[in-house]
Protein backbone atom coordinates (compact mmCIF):
# COMPACT_ATOMS: atom_id res chain seq x y z
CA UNK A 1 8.25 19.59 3.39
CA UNK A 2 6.82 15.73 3.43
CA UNK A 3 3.60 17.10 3.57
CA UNK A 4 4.29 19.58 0.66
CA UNK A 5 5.83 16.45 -1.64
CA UNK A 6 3.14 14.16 -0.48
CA UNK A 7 0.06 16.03 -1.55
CA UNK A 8 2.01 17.26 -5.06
CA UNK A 9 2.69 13.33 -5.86
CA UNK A 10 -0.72 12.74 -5.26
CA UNK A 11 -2.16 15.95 -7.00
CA UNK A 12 -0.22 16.05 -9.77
CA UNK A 13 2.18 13.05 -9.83
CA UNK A 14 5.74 12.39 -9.18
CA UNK A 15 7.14 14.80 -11.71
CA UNK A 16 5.43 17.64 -10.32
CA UNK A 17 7.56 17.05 -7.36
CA UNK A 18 10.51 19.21 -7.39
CA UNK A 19 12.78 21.01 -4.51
CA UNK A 20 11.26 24.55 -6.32
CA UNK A 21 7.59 23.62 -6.18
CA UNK A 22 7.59 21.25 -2.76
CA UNK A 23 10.00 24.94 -1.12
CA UNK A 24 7.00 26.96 -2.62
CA UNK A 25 4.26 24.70 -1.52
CA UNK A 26 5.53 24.78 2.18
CA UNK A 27 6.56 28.23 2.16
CA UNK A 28 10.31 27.76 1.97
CA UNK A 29 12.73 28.72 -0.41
CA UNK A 30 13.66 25.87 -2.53
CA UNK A 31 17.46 25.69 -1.21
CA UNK A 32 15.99 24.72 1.92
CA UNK A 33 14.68 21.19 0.25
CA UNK A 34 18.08 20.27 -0.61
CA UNK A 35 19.54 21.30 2.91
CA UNK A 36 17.42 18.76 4.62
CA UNK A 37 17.52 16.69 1.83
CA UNK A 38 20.65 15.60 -0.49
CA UNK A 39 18.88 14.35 -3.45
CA UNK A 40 15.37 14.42 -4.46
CA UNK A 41 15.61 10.94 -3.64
CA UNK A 42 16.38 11.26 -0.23
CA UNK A 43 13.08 13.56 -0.21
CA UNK A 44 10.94 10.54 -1.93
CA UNK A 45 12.73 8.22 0.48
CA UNK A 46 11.67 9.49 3.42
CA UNK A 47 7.77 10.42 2.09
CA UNK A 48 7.75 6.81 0.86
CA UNK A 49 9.31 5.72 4.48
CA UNK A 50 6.81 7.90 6.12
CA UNK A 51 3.34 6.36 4.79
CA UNK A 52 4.82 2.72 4.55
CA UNK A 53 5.78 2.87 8.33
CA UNK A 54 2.48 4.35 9.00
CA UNK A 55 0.21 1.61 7.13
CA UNK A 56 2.43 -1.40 8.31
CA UNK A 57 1.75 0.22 11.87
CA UNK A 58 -2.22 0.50 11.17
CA UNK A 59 -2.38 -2.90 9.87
CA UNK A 60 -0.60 -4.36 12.69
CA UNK A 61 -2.81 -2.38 15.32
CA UNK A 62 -5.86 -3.78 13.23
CA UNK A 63 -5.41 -7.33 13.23
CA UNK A 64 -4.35 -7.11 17.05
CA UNK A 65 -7.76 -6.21 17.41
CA UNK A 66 -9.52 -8.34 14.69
CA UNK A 67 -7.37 -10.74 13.00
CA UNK A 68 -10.36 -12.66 10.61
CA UNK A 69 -10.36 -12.61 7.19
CA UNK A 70 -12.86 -10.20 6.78
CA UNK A 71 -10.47 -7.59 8.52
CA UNK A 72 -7.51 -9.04 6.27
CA UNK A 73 -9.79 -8.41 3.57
CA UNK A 74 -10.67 -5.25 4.41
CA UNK A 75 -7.57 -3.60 4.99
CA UNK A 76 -5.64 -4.88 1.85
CA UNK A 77 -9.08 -3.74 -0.17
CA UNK A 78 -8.85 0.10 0.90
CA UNK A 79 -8.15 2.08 -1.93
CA UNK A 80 -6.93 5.03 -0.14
CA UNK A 81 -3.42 4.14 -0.79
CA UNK A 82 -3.69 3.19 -4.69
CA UNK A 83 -2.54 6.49 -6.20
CA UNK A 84 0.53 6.64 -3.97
CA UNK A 85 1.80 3.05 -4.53
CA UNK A 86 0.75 4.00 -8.23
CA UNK A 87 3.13 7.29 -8.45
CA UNK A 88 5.53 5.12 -6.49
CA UNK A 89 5.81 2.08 -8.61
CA UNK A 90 6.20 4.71 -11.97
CA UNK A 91 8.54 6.41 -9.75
CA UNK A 92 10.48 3.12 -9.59
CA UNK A 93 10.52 2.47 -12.98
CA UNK A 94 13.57 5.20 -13.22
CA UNK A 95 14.75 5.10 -9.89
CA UNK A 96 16.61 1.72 -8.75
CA UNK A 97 16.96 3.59 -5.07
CA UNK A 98 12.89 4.07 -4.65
CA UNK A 99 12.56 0.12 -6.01
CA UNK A 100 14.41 -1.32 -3.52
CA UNK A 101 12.70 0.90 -0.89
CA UNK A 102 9.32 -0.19 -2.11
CA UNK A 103 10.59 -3.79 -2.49
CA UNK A 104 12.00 -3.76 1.73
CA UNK A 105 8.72 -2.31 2.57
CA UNK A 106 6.78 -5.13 0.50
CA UNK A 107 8.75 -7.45 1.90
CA UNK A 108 8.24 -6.36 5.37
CA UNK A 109 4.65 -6.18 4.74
CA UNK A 110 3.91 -9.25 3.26
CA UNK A 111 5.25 -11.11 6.35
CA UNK A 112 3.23 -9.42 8.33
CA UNK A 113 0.08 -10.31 6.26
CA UNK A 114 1.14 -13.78 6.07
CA UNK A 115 1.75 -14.14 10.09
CA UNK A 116 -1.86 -12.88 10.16
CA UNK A 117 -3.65 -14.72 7.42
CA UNK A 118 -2.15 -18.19 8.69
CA UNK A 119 -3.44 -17.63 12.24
CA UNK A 120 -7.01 -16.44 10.74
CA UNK A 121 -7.02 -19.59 8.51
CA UNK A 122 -5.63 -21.85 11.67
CA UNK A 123 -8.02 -20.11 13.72
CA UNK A 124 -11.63 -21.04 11.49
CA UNK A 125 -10.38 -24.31 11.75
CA UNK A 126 -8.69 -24.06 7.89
CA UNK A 127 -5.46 -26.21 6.90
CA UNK A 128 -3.04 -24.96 5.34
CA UNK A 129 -2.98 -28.04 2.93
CA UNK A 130 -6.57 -26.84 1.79
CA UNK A 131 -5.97 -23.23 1.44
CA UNK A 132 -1.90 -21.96 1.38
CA UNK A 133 -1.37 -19.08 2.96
CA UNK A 134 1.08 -17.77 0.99
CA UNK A 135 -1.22 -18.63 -2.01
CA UNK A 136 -4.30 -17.25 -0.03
CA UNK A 137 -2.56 -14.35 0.56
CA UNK A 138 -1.07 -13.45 -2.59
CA UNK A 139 -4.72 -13.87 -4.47
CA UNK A 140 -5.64 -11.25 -2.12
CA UNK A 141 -3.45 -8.74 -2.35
CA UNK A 142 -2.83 -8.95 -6.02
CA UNK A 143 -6.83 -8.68 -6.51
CA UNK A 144 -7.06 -6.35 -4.22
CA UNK A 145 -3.71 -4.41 -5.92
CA UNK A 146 -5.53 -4.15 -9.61
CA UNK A 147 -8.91 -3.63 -8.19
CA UNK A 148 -7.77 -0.33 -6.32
CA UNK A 149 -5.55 0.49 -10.19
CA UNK A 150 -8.49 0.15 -12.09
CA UNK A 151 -10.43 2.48 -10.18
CA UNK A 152 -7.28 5.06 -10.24
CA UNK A 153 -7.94 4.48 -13.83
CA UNK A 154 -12.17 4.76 -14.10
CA UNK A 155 -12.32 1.09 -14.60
CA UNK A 156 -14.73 -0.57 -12.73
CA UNK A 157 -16.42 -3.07 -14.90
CA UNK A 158 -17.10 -6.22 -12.93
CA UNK A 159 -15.74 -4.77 -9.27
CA UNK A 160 -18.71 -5.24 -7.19
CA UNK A 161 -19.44 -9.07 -8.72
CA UNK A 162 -15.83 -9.69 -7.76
CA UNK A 163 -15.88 -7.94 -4.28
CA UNK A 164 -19.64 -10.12 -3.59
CA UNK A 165 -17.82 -13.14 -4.49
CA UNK A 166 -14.84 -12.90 -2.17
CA UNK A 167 -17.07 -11.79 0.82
CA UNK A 168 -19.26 -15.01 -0.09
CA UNK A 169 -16.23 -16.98 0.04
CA UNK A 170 -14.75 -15.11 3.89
CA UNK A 171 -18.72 -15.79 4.63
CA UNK A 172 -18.14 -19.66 3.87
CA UNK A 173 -15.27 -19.67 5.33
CA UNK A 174 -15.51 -17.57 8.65
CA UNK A 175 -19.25 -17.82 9.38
């Protein structure tokens, strides 16, 4: 049933996603939905839960392996999960339950970024009186956030000069 709501949120967007279409897309009948799941809430709770915990537990792995800036840059740059968060976020504009899930999950996630950016900055030798981390960190993600919404949307105009410049900057910074 996760599976089924997942790929119609991403297919066709969060109102596409009801207990009659996610019971037909996994074969059920739609009564089913609602016996696992209370509320169709519950059911974007737990698909939300599902790739959040996922992601925070790739990152982590990651940057136990490679924690540069390059890596930090890399992971926060993949675009993969733009039209989720996208359906999410308009998801949240109705739904005060799926903000404050999203909001936890940012929370949780931007600590862990932030652990990892200020030991890549400490570790090339960076101090945090040059370059925040929290400031660092925030440029980054929220660059990296409208980059991968523009090119939901077909925008692309002046992507690649921006993506050169930050990896000239990690390059001047991390040599």
């Amino acid at each position: 049933m996760l599976d089924a709501a997942e790929q119609l949120l991403l297919e066709e967007g969060y109102a596409a996603v009801t207990s009659r279409r996610v019971g037909a897309r996994a074969g059920l009948k739609p009564q089913l939905v609602h016996y696992y799941f209370r509320t169709m809430d519950d059911l974007f709770l737990e698909v939300f839960r599902r790739r959040a915990d996922e992601n925070l537990a790739h990152f982590e792995r990651t940057v136990a392996a490679d924690n540069s800036l390059r890596t930090l840059w890399r992971l926060n740059a993949d675009p993969r999960g733009a039209a989720f968060m996208t359906e999410f976020v308009a998801l949240a504009n109705h739904r005060k339950s799926i903000r404050t899930e999203i909001a936890r999950y940012a929370e949780r996630s931007r600590a862990a970024q932030l652990r990892a950016l200020t030991a890549a900055l400490e570790a090339g030798g960076i101090a945090p009186e040059q370059f925040p981390p929290i400031a660092v960190l925030l440029l980054m993600t929220g660059l990296t956030q409208v980059l991968s919404l523009e090119r939901v949307l077909g925008v692309t105009a002046g992507h690649d000069a921006t993506a050169e410049f930050v990896q000239s900057v990690i390059d001047r910074l991390e040599p």
